[in-house]
PDB file of N, CA and C in Angstrom:
ATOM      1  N   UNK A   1       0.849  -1.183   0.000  1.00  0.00           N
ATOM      2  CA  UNK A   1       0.000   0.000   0.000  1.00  0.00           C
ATOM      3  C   UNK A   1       0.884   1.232   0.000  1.00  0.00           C
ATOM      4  N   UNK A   2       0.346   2.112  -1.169  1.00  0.00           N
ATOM      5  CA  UNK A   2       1.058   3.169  -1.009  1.00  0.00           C
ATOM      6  C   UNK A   2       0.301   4.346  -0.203  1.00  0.00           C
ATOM      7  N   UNK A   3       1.210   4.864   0.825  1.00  0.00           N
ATOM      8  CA  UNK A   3       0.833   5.817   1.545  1.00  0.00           C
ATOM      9  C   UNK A   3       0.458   7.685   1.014  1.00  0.00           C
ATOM     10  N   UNK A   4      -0.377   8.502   1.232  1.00  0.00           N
ATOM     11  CA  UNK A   4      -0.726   9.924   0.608  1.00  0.00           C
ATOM     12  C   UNK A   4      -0.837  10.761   1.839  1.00  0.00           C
ATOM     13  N   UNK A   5      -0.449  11.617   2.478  1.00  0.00           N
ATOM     14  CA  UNK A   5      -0.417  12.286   2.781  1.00  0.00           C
ATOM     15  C   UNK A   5      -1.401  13.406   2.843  1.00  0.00           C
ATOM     16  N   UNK A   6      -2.311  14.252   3.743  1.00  0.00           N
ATOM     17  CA  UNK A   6      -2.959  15.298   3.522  1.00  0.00           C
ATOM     18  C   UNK A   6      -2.832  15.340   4.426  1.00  0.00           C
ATOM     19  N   UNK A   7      -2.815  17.201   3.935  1.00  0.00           N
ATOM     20  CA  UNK A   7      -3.057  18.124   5.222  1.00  0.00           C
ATOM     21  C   UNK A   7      -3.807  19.045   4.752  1.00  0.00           C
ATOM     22  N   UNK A   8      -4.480  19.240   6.305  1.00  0.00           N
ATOM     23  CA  UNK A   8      -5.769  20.431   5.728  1.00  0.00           C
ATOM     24  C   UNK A   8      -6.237  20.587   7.337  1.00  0.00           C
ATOM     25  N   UNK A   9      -6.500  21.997   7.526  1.00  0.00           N
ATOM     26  CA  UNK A   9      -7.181  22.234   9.153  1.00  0.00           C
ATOM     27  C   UNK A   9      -8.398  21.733   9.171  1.00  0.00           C
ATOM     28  N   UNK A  10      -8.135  20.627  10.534  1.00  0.00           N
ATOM     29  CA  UNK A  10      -9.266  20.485  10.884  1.00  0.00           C
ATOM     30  C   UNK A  10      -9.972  20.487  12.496  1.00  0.00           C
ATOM     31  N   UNK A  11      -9.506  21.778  12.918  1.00  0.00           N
ATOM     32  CA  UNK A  11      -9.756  22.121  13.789  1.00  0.00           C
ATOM     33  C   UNK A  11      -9.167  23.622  13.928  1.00  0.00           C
ATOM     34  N   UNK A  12      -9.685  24.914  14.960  1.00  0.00           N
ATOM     35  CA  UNK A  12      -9.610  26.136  14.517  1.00  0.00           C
ATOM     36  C   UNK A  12     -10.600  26.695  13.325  1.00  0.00           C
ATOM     37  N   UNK A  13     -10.127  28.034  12.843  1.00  0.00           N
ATOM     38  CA  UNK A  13     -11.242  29.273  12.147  1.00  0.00           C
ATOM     39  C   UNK A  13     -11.413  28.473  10.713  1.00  0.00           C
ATOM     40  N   UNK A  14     -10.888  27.503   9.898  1.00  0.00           N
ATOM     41  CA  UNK A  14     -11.051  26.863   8.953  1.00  0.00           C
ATOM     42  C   UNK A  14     -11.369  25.863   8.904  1.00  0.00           C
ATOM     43  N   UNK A  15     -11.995  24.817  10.057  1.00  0.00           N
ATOM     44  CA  UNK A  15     -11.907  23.548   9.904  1.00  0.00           C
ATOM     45  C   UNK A  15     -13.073  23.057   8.807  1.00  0.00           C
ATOM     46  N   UNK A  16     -13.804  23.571   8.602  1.00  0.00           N
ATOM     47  CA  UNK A  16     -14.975  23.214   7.848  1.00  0.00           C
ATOM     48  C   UNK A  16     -14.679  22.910   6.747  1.00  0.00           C
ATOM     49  N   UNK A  17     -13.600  23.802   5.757  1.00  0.00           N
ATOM     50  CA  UNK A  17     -12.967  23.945   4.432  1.00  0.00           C
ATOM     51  C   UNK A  17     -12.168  22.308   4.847  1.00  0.00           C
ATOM     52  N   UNK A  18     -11.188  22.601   6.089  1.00  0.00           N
ATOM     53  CA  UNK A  18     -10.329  21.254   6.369  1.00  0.00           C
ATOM     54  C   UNK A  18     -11.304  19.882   5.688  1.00  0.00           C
ATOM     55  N   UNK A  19     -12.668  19.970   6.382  1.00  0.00           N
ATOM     56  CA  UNK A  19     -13.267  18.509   6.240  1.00  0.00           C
ATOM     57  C   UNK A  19     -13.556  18.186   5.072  1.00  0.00           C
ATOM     58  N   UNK A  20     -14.010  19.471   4.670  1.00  0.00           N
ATOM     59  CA  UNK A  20     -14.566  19.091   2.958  1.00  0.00           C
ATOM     60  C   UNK A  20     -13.136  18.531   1.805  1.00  0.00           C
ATOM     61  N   UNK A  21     -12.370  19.043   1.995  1.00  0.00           N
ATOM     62  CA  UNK A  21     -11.000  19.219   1.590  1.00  0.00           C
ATOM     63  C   UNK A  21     -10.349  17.612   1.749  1.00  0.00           C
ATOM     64  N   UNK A  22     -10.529  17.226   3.392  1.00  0.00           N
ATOM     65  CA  UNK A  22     -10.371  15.283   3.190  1.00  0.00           C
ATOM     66  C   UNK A  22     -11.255  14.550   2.969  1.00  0.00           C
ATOM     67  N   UNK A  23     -12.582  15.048   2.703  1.00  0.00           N
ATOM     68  CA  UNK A  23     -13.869  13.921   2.054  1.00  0.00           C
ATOM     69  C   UNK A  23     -13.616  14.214   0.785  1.00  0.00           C
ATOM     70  N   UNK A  24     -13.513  14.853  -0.190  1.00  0.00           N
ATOM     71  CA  UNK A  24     -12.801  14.642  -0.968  1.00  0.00           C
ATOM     72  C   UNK A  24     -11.446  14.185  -1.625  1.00  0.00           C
ATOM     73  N   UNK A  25     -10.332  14.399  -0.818  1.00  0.00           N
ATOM     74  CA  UNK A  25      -9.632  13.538  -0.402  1.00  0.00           C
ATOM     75  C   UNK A  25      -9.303  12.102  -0.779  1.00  0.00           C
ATOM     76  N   UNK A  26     -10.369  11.722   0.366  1.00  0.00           N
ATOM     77  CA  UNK A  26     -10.904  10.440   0.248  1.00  0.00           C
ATOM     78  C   UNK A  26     -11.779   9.580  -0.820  1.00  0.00           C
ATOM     79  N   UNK A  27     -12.585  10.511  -1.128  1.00  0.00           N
ATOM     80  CA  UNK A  27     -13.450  10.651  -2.796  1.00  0.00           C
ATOM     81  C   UNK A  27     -12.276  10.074  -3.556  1.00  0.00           C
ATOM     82  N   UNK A  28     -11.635  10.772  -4.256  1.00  0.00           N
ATOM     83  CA  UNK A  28     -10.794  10.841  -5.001  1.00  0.00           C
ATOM     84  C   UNK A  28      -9.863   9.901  -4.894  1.00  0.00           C
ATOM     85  N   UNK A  29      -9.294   9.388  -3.747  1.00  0.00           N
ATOM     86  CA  UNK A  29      -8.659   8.307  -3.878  1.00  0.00           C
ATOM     87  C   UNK A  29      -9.524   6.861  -4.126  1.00  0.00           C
ATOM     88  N   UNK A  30     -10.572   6.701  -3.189  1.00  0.00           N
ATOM     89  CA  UNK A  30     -11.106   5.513  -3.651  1.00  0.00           C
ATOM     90  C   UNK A  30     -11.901   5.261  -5.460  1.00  0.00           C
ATOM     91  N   UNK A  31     -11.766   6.374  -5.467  1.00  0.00           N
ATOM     92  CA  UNK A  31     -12.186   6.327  -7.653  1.00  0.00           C
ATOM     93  C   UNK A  31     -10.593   5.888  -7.881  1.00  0.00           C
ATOM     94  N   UNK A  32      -9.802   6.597  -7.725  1.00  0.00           N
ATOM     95  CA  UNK A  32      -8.680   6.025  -8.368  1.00  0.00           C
ATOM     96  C   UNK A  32      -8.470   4.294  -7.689  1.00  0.00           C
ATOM     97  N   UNK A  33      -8.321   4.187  -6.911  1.00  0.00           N
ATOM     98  CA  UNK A  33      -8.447   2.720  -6.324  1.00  0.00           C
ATOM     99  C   UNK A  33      -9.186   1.886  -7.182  1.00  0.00           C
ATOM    100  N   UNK A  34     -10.346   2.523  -7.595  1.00  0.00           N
ATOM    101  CA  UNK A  34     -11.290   1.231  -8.025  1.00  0.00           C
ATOM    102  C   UNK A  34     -11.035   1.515  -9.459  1.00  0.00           C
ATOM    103  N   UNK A  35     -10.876   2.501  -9.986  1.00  0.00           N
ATOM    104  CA  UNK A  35     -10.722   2.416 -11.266  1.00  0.00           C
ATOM    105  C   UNK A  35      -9.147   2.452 -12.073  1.00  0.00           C
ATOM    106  N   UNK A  36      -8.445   2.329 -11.295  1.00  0.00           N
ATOM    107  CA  UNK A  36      -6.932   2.318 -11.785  1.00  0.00           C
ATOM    108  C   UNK A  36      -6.113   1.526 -10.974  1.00  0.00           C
ATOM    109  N   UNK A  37      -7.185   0.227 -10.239  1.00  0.00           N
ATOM    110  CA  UNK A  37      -6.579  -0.719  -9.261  1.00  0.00           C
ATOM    111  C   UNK A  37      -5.055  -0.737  -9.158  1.00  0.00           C
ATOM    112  N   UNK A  38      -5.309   0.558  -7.932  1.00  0.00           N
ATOM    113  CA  UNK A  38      -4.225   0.544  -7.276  1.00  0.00           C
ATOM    114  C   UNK A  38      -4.893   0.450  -5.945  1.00  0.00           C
ATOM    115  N   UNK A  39      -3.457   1.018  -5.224  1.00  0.00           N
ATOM    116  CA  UNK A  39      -3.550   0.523  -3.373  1.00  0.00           C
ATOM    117  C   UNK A  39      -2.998   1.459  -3.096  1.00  0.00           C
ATOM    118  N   UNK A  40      -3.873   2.434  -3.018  1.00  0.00           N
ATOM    119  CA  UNK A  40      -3.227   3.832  -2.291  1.00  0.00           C
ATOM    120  C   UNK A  40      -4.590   3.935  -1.091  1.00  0.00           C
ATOM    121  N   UNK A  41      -3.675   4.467   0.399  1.00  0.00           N
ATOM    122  CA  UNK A  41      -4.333   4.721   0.800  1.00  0.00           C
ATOM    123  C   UNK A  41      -3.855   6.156   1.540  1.00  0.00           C
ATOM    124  N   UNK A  42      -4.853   6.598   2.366  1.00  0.00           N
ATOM    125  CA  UNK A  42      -4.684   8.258   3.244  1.00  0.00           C
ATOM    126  C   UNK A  42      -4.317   8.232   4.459  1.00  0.00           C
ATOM    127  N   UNK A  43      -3.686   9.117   4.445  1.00  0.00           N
ATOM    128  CA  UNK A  43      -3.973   9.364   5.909  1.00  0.00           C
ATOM    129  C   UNK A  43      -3.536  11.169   5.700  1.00  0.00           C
ATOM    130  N   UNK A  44      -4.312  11.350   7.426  1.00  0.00           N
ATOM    131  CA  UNK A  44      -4.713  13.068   7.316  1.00  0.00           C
ATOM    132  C   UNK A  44      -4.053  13.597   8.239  1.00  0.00           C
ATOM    133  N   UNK A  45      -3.900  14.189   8.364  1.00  0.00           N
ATOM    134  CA  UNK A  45      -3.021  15.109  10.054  1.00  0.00           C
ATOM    135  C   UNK A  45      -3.783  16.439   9.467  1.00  0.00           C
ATOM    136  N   UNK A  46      -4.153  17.271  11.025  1.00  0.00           N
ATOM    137  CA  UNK A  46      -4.364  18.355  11.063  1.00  0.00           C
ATOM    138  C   UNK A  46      -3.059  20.059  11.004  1.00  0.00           C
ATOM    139  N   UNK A  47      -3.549  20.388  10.122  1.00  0.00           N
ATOM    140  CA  UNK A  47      -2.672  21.652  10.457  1.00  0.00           C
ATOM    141  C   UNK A  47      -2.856  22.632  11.382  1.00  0.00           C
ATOM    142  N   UNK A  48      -4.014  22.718  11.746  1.00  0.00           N
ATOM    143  CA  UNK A  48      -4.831  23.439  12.773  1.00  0.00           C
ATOM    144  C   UNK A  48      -4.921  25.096  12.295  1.00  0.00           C
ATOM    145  N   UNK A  49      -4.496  25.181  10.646  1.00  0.00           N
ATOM    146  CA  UNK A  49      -4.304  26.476   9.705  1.00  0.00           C
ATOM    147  C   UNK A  49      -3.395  27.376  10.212  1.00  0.00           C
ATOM    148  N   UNK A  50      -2.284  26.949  11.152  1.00  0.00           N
ATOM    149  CA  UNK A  50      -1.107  27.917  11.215  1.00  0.00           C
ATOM    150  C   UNK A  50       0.490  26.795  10.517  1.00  0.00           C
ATOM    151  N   UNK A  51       1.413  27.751  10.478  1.00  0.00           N
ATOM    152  CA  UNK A  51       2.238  27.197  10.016  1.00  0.00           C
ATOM    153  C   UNK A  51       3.466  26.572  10.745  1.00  0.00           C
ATOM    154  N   UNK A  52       3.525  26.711  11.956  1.00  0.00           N
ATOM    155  CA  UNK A  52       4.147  25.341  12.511  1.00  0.00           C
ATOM    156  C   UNK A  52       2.927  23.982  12.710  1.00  0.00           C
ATOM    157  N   UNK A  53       1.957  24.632  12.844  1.00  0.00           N
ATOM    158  CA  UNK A  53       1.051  23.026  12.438  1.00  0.00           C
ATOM    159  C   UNK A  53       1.469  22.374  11.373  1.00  0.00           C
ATOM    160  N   UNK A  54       1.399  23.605  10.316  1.00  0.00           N
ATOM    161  CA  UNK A  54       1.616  22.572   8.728  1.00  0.00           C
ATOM    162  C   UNK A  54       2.923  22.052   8.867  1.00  0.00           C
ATOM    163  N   UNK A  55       4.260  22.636   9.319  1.00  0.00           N
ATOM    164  CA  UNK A  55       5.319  21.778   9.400  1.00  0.00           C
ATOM    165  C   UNK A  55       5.375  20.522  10.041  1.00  0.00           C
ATOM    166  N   UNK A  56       4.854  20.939  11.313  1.00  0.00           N
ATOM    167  CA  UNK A  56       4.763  19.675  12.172  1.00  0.00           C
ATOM    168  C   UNK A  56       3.977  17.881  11.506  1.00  0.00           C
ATOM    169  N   UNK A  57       3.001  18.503  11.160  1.00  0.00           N
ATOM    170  CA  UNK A  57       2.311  17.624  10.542  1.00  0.00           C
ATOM    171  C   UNK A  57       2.420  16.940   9.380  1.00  0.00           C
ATOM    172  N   UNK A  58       3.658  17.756   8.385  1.00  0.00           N
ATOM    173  CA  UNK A  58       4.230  17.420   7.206  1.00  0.00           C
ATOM    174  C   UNK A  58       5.722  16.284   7.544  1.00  0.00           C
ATOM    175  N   UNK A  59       6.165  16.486   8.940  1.00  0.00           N
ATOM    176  CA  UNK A  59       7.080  16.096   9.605  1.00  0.00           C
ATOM    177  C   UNK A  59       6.477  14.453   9.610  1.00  0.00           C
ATOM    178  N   UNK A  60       5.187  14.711  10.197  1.00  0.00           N
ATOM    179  CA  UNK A  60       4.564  13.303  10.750  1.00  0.00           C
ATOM    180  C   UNK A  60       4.303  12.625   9.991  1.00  0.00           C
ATOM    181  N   UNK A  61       4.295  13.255   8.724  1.00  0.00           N
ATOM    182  CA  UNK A  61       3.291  12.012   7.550  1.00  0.00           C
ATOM    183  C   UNK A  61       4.509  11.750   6.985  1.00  0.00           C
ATOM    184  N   UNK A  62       5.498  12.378   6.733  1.00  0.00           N
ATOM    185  CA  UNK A  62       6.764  11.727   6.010  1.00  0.00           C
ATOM    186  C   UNK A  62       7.779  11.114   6.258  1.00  0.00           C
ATOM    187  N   UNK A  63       8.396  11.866   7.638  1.00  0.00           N
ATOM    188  CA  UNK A  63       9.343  11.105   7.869  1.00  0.00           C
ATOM    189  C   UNK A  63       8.901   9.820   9.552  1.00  0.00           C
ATOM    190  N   UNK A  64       7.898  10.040   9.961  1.00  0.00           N
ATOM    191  CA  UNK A  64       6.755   9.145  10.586  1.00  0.00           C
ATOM    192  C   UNK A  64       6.159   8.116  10.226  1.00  0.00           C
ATOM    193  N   UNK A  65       5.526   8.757   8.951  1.00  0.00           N
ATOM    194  CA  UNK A  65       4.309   7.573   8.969  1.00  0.00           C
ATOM    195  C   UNK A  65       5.066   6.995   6.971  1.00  0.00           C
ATOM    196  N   UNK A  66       5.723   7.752   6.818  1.00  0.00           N
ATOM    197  CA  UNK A  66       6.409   7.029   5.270  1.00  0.00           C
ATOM    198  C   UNK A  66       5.245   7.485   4.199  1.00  0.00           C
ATOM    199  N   UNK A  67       4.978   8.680   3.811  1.00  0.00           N
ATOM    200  CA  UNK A  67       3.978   9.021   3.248  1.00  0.00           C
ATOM    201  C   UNK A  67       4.729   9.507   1.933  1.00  0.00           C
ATOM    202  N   UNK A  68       4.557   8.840   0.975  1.00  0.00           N
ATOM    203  CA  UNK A  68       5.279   8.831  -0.410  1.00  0.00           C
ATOM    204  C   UNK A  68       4.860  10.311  -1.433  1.00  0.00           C
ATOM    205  N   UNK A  69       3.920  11.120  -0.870  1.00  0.00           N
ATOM    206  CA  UNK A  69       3.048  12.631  -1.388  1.00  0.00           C
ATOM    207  C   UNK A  69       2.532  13.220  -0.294  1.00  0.00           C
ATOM    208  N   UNK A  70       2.752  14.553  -0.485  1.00  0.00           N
ATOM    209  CA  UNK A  70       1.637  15.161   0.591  1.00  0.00           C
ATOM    210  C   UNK A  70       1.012  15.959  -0.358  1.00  0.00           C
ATOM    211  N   UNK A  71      -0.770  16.074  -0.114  1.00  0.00           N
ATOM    212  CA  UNK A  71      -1.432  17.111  -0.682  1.00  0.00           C
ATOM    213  C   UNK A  71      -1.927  18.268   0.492  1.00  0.00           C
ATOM    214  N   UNK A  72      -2.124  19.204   0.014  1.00  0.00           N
ATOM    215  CA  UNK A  72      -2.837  19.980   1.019  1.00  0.00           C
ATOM    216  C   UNK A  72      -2.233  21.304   1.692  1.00  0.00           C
ATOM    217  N   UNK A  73      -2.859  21.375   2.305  1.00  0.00           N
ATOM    218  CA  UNK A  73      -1.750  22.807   3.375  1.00  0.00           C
ATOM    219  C   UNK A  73      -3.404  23.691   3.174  1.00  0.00           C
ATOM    220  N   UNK A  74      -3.650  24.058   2.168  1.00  0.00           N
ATOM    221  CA  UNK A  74      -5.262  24.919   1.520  1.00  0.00           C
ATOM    222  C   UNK A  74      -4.910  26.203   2.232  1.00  0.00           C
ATOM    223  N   UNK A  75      -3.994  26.577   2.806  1.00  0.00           N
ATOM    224  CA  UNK A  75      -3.965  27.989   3.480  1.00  0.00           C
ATOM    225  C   UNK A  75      -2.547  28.282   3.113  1.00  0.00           C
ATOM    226  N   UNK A  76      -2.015  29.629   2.629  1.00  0.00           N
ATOM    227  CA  UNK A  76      -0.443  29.927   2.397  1.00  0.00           C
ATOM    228  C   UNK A  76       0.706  29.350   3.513  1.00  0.00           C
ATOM    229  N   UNK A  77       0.210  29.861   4.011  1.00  0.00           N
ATOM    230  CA  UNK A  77       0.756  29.452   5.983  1.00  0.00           C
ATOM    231  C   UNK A  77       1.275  28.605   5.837  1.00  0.00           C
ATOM    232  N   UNK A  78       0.398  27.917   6.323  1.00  0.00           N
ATOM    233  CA  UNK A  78       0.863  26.105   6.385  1.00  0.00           C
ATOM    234  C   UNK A  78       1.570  25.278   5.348  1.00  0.00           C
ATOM    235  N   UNK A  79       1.021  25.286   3.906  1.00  0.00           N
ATOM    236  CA  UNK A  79       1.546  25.268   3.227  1.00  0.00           C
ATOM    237  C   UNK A  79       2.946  25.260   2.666  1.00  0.00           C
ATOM    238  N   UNK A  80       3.509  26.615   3.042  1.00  0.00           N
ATOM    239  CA  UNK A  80       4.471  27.123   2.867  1.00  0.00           C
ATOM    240  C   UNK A  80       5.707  26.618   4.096  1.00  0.00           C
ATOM    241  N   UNK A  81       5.284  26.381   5.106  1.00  0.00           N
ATOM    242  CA  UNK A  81       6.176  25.746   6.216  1.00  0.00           C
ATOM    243  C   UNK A  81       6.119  24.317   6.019  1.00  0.00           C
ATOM    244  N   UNK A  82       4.616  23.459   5.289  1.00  0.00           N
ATOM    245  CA  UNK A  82       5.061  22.127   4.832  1.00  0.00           C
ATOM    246  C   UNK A  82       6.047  21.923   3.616  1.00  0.00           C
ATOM    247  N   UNK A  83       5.783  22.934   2.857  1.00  0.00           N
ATOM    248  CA  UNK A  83       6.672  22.691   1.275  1.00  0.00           C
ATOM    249  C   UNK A  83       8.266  22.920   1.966  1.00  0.00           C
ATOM    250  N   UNK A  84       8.417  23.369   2.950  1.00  0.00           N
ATOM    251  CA  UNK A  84      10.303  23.547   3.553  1.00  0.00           C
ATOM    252  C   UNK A  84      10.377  22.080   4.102  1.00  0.00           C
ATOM    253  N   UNK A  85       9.591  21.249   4.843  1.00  0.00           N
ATOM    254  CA  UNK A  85       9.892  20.069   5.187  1.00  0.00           C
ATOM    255  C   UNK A  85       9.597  19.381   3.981  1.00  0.00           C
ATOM    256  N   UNK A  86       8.736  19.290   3.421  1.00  0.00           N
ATOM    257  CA  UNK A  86       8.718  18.151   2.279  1.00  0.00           C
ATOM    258  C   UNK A  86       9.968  18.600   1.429  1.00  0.00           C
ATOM    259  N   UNK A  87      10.516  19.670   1.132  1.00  0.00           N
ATOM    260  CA  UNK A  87      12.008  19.936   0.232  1.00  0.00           C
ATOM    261  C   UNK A  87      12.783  19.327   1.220  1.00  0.00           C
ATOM    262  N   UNK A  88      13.089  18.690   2.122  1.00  0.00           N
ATOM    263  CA  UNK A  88      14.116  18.655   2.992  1.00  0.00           C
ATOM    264  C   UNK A  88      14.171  17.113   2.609  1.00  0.00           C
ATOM    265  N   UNK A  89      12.918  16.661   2.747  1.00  0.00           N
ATOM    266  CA  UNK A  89      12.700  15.003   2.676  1.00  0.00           C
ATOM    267  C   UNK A  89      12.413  14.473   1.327  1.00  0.00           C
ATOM    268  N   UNK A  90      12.563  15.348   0.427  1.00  0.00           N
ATOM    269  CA  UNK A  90      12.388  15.065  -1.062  1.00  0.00           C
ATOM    270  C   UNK A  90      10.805  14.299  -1.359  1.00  0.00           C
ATOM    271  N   UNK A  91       9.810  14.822  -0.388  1.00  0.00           N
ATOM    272  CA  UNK A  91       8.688  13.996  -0.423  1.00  0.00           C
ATOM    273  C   UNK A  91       7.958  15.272  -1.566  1.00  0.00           C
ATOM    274  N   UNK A  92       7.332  14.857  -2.856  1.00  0.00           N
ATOM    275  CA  UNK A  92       6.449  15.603  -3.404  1.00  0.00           C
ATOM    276  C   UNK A  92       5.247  16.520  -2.417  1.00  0.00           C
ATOM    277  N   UNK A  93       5.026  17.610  -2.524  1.00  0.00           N
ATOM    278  CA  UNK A  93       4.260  18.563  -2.518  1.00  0.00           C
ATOM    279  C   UNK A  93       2.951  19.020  -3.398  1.00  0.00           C
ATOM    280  N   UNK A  94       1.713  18.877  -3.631  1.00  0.00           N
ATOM    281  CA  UNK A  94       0.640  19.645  -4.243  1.00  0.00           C
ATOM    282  C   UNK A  94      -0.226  19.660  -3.159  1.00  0.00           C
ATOM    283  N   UNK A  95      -0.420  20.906  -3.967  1.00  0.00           N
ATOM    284  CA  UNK A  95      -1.179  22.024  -2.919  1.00  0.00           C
ATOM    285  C   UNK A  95      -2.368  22.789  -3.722  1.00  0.00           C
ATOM    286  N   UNK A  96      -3.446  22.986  -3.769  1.00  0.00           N
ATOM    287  CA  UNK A  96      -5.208  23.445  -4.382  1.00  0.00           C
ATOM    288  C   UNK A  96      -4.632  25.233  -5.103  1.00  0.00           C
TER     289      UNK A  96
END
């Protein structure tokens, strides 16, 4: 199984955007699953929409949990403090 990465607040002044942001997410991976039988699966960490969240949490899914992509950050902030750890760990970055 290959591991994906997201981040998106889900908790704090954005979490709502956060949820919609991993049900889709999740959407989106299980279409690709079923229709391009593969074995990818998610996992989510919160950024909590500041930017040592997004680092922290970009920390956890990559060099933690072995997360082969991260999507997400949805706020500059975070984002921008995950894209310095994912350059560090050579883990791909996309971001909305």
């Amino acid at each position: 199984v290959r591991q994906i990465g997201v981040l998106c607040p889900l908790s704090g002044r954005y979490a709502e955007l956060g949820e919609a942001f991993a049900e889709a997410a999740r959407l989106a991976v299980a279409h690709a699953n079923a229709e391009l039988d593969r074995n990818f699966s998610l996992v989510i960490e919160d950024t909590g929409g500041d930017p040592v969240g997004g680092a922290l949490a970009a920390r956890r899914l990559c060099a933690g949990r072995g997360s082969i992509a991260l999507f997400g950050g949805l706020l500059s902030d975070p984002t921008a403090a995950a894209a310095v750890v994912a350059g560090q760990l050579a883990v791909p970055l996309g971001s909305p």
